[in-house]
C-alpha atoms as a PDB file:
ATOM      1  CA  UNK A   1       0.532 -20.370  -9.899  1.00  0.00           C
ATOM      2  CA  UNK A   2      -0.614 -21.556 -13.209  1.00  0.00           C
ATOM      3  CA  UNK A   3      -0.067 -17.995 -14.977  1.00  0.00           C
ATOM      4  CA  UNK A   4       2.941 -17.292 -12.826  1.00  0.00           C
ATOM      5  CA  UNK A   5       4.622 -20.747 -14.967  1.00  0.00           C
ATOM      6  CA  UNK A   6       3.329 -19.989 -18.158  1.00  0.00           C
ATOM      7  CA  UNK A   7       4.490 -16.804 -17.738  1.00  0.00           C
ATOM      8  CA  UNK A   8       8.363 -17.902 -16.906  1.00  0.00           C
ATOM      9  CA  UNK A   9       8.081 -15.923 -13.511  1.00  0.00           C
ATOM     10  CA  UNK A  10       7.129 -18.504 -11.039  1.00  0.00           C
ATOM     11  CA  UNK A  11      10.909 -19.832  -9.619  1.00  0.00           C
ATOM     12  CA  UNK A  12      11.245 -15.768  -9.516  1.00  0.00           C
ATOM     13  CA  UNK A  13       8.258 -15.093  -7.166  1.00  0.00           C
ATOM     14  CA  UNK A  14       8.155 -14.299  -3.793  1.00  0.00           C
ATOM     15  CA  UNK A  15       5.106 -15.634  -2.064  1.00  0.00           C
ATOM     16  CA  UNK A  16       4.256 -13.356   1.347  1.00  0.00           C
ATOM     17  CA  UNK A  17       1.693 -14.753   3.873  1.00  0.00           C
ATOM     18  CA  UNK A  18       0.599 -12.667   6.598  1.00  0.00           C
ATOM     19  CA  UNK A  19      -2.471 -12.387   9.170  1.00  0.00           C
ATOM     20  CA  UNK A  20      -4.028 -10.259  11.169  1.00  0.00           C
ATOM     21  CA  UNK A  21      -4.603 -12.041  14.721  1.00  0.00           C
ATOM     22  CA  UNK A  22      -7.040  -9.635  16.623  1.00  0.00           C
ATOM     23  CA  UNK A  23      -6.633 -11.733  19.410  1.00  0.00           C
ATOM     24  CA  UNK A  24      -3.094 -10.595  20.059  1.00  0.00           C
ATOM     25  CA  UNK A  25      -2.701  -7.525  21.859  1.00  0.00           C
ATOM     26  CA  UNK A  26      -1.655  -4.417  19.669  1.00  0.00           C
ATOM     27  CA  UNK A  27       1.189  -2.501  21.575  1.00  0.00           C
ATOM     28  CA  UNK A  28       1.735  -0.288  18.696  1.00  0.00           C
ATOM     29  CA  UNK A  29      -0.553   1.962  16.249  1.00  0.00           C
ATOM     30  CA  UNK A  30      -0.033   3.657  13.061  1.00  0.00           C
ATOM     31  CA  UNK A  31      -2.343   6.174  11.527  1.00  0.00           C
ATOM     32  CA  UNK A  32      -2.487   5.062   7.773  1.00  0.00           C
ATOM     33  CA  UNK A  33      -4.951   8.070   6.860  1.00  0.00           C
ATOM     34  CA  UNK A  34      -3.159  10.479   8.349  1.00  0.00           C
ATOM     35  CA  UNK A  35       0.101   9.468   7.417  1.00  0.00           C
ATOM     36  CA  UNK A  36      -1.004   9.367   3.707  1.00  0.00           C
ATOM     37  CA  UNK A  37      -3.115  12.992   4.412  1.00  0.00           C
ATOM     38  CA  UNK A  38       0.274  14.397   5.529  1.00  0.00           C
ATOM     39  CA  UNK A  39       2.109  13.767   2.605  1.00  0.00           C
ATOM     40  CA  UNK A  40      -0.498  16.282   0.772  1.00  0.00           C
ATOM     41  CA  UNK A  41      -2.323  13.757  -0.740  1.00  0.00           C
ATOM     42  CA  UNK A  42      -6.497  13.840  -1.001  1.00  0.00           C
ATOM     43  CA  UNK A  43      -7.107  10.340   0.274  1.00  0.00           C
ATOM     44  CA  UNK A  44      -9.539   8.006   0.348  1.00  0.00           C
ATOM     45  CA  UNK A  45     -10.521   6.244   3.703  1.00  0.00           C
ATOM     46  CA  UNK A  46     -13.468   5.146   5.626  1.00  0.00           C
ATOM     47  CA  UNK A  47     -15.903   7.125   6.576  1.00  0.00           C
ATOM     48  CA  UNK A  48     -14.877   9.199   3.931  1.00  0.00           C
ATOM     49  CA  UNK A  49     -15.360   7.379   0.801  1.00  0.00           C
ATOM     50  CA  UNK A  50     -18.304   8.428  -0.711  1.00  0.00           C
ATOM     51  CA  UNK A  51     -17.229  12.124  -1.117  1.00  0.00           C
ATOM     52  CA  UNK A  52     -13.226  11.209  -1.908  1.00  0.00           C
ATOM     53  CA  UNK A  53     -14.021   8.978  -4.231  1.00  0.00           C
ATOM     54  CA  UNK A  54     -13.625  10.521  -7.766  1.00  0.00           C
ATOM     55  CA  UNK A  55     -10.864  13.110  -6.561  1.00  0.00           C
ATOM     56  CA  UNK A  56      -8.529  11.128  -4.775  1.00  0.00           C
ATOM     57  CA  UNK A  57      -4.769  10.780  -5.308  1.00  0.00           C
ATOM     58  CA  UNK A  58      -4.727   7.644  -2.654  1.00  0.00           C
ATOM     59  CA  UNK A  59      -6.504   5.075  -0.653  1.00  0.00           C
ATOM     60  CA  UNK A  60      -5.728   4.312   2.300  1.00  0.00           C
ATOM     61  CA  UNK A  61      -7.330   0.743   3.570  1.00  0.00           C
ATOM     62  CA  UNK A  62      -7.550  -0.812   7.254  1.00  0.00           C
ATOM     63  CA  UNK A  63      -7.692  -4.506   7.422  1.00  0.00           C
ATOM     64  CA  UNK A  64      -8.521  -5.134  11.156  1.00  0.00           C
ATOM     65  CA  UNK A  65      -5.786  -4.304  13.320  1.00  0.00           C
ATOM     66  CA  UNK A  66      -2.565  -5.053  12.396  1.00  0.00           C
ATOM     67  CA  UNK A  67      -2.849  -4.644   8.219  1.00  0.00           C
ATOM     68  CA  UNK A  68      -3.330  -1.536   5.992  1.00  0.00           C
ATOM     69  CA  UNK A  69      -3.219  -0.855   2.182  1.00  0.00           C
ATOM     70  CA  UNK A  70      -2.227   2.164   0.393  1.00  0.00           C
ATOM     71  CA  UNK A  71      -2.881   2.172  -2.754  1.00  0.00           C
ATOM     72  CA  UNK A  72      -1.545   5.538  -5.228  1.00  0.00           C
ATOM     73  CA  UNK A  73      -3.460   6.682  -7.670  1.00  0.00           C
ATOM     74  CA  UNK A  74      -0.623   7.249 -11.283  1.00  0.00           C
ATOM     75  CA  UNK A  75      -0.888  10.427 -12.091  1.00  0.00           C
ATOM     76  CA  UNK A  76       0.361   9.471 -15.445  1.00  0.00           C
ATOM     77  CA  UNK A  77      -1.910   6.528 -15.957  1.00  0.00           C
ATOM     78  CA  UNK A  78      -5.152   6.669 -13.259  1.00  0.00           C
ATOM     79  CA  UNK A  79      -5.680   3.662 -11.295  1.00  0.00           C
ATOM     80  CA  UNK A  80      -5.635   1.700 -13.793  1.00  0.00           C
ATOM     81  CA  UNK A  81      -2.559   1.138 -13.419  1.00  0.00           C
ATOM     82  CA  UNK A  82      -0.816  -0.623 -10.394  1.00  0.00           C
ATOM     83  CA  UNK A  83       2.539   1.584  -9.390  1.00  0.00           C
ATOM     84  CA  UNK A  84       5.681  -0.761  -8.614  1.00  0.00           C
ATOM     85  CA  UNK A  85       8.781   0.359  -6.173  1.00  0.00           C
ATOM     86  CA  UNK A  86      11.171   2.409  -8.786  1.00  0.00           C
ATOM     87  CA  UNK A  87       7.071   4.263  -9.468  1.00  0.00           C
ATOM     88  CA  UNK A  88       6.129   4.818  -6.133  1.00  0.00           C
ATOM     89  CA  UNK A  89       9.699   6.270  -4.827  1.00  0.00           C
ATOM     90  CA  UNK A  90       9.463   8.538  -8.278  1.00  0.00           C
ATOM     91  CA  UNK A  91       5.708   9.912  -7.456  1.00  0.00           C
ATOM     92  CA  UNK A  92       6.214  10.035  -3.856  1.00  0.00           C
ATOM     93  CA  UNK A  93       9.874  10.393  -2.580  1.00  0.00           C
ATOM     94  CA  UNK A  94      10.311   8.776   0.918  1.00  0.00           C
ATOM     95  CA  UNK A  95       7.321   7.359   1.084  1.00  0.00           C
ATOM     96  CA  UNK A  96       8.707   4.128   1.119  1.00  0.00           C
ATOM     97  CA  UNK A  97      11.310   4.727   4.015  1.00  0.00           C
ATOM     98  CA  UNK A  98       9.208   6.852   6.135  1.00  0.00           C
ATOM     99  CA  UNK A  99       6.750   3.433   6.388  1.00  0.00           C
ATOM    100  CA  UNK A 100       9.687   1.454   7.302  1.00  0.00           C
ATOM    101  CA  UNK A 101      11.283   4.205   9.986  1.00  0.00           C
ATOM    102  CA  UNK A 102       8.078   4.064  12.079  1.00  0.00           C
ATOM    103  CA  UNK A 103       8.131   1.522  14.851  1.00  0.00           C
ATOM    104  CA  UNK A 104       4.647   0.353  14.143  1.00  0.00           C
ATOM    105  CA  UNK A 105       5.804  -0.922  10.577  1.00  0.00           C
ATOM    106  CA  UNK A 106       7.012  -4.362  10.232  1.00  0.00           C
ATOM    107  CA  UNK A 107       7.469  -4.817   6.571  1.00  0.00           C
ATOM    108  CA  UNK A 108       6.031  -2.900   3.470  1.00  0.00           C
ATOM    109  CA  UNK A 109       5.309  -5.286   0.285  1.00  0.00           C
ATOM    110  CA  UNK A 110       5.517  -3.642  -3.448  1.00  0.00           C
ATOM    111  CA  UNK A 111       4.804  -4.459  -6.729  1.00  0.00           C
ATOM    112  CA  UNK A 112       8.663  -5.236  -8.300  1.00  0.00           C
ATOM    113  CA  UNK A 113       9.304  -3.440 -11.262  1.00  0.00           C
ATOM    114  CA  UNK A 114       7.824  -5.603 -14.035  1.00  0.00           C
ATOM    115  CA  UNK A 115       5.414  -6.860 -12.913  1.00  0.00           C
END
């Protein structure tokens, strides 16, 4: 919170708190690695890490059984750099909506343009 003041951006941030409760029984399921696979990209998943590593475009990350990460490799920049909204819809048209269409999707959180 400290950087998010100095930097001006604090009142301006949205602060997003979510669990996964693997007590609670999951009705619905969504394949992240094969969502991401469809989309032609070489990802990066569990059990498969070791030989994707160097050559993937994504990663695709369960968090027990109600979270997932995708993270995008830039093809501009590597992954060194984080892609926000306006980058993500540019590299990968639909994505985005296609998450949010599927029952199994609640919300998807992005990094906001800026930062």
């Amino acid at each position: 919170m400290q950087a998010l003041k100095a930097a001006g951006t604090f009142e301006r941030t949205l602060f997003v708190l979510s669990a996964d409760h693997g007590h609670f029984p999951v009705t619905r399921h969504f394949d992240t690695e094969a969502f991401v696979e469809a989309r032609g990209l070489k990802t990066l998943y569990y059990p498969k890490a070791a030989r994707r590593y160097f050559r993937a475009d994504a990663a695709a990350l369960i968090a027990g059984n109600a979270s997932g990460h995708i993270y995008l490799r830039s093809r501009a920049h590597g992954w060194a750099h984080a892609l926000a909204d306006g980058e993500v819809n540019a590299q990968e048209p639909g994505m985005i909506d296609a998450l949010l269409a599927d029952p199994a999707i609640e919300f998807v959180v992005t990094r906001a343009e800026g930062g």
